[in-house]
Protein backbone atom coordinates (compact mmCIF):
# COMPACT_ATOMS: atom_id res chain seq x y z
CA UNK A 1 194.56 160.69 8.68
CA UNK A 2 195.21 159.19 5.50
CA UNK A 3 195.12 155.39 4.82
CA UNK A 4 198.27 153.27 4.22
CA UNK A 5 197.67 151.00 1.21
CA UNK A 6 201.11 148.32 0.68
CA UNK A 7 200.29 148.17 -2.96
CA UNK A 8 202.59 150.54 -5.70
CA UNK A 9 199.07 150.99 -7.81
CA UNK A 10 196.86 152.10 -4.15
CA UNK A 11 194.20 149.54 -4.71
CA UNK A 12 193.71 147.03 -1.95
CA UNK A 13 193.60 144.20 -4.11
CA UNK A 14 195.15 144.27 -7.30
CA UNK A 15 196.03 141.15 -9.04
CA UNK A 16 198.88 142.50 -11.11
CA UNK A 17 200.74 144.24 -7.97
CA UNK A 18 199.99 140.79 -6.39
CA UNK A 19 201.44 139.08 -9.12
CA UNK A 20 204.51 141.06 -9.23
CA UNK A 21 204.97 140.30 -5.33
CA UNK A 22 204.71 136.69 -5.99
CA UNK A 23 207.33 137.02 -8.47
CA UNK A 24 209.76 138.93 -6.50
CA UNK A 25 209.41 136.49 -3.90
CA UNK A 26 209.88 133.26 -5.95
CA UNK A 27 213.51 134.87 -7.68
CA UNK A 28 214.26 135.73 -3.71
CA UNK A 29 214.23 132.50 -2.64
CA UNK A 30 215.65 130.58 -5.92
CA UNK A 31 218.57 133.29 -5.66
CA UNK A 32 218.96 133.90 -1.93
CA UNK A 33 217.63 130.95 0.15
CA UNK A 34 217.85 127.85 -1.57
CA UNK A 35 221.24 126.10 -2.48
CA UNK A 36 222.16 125.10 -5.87
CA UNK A 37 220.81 121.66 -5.65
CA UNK A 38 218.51 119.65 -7.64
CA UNK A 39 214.79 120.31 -5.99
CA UNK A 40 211.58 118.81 -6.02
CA UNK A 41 207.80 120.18 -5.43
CA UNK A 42 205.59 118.53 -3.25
CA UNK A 43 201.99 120.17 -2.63
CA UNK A 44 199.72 119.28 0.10
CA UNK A 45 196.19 119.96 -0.62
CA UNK A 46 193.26 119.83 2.86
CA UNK A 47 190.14 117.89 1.58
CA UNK A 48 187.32 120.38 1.15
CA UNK A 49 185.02 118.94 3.29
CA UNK A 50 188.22 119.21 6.08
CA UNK A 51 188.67 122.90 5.15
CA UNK A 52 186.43 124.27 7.98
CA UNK A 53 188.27 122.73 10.46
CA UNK A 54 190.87 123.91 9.85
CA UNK A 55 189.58 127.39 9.50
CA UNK A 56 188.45 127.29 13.09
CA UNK A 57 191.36 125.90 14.74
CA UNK A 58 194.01 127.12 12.73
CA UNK A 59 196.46 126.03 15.16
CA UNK A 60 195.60 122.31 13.51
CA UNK A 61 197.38 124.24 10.51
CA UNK A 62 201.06 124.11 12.23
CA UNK A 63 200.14 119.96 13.23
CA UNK A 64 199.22 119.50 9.75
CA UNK A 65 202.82 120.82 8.44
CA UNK A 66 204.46 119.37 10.79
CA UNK A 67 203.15 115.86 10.25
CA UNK A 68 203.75 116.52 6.27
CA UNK A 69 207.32 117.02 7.13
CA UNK A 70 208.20 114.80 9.55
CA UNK A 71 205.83 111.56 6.77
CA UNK A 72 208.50 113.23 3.98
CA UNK A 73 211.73 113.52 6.09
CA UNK A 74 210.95 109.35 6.90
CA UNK A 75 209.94 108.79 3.31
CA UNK A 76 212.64 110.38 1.85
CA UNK A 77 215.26 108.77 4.38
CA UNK A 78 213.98 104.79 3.52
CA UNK A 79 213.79 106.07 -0.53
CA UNK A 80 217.45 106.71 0.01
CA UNK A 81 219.38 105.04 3.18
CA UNK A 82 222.92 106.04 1.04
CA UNK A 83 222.02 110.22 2.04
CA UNK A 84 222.98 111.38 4.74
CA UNK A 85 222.39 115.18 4.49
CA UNK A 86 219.37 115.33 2.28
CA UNK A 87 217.13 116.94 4.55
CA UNK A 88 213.65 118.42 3.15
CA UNK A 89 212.91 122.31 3.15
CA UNK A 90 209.59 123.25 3.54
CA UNK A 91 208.00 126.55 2.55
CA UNK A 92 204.43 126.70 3.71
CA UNK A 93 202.05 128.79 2.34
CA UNK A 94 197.91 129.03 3.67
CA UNK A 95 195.53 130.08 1.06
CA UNK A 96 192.10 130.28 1.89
């Protein structure tokens, strides 16, 4: 039986197939899934001395987003009371 590897090059991990993923993804999403509109990045970063936590019970992972939206969503809505569509999109990404 031979073994299915994902990657174009056949190496588990290869940064540059990786990279090229990454890449496809990103245009994707600019082209695809977001609408013209102005945007803005946020990034949430886990303390590292939380990190194990989290690693255990990565269902604390989903609370953890959620909470990041829903402190944005109210942030966002008392920054500007005049909006009445602007909602915040959220693409969440783990790396460990």
């Amino acid at each position: 039986m031979e073994h299915l590897v994902p990657f174009s090059c056949k190496r588990k991990l290869c940064p540059s197939c990786e990279a090229r993923r990454r890449a496809e993804w990103s245009a994707h999403v600019v082209e695809e899934v977001l609408p013209d509109l102005t945007f803005r990045q946020l990034v949430f970063t886990v303390p590292r001395v939380l990190r194990g936590g989290f690693m255990r019970e990565r269902w604390l992972l989903g609370e953890l987003v959620r909470t990041a939206y829903d402190v944005t969503r109210r942030f966002l809505t008392a920054q500007f009371p005049g909006v009445k569509r602007a909602v915040p999109y959220f693409a969440g990404a783990v790396e460990t």
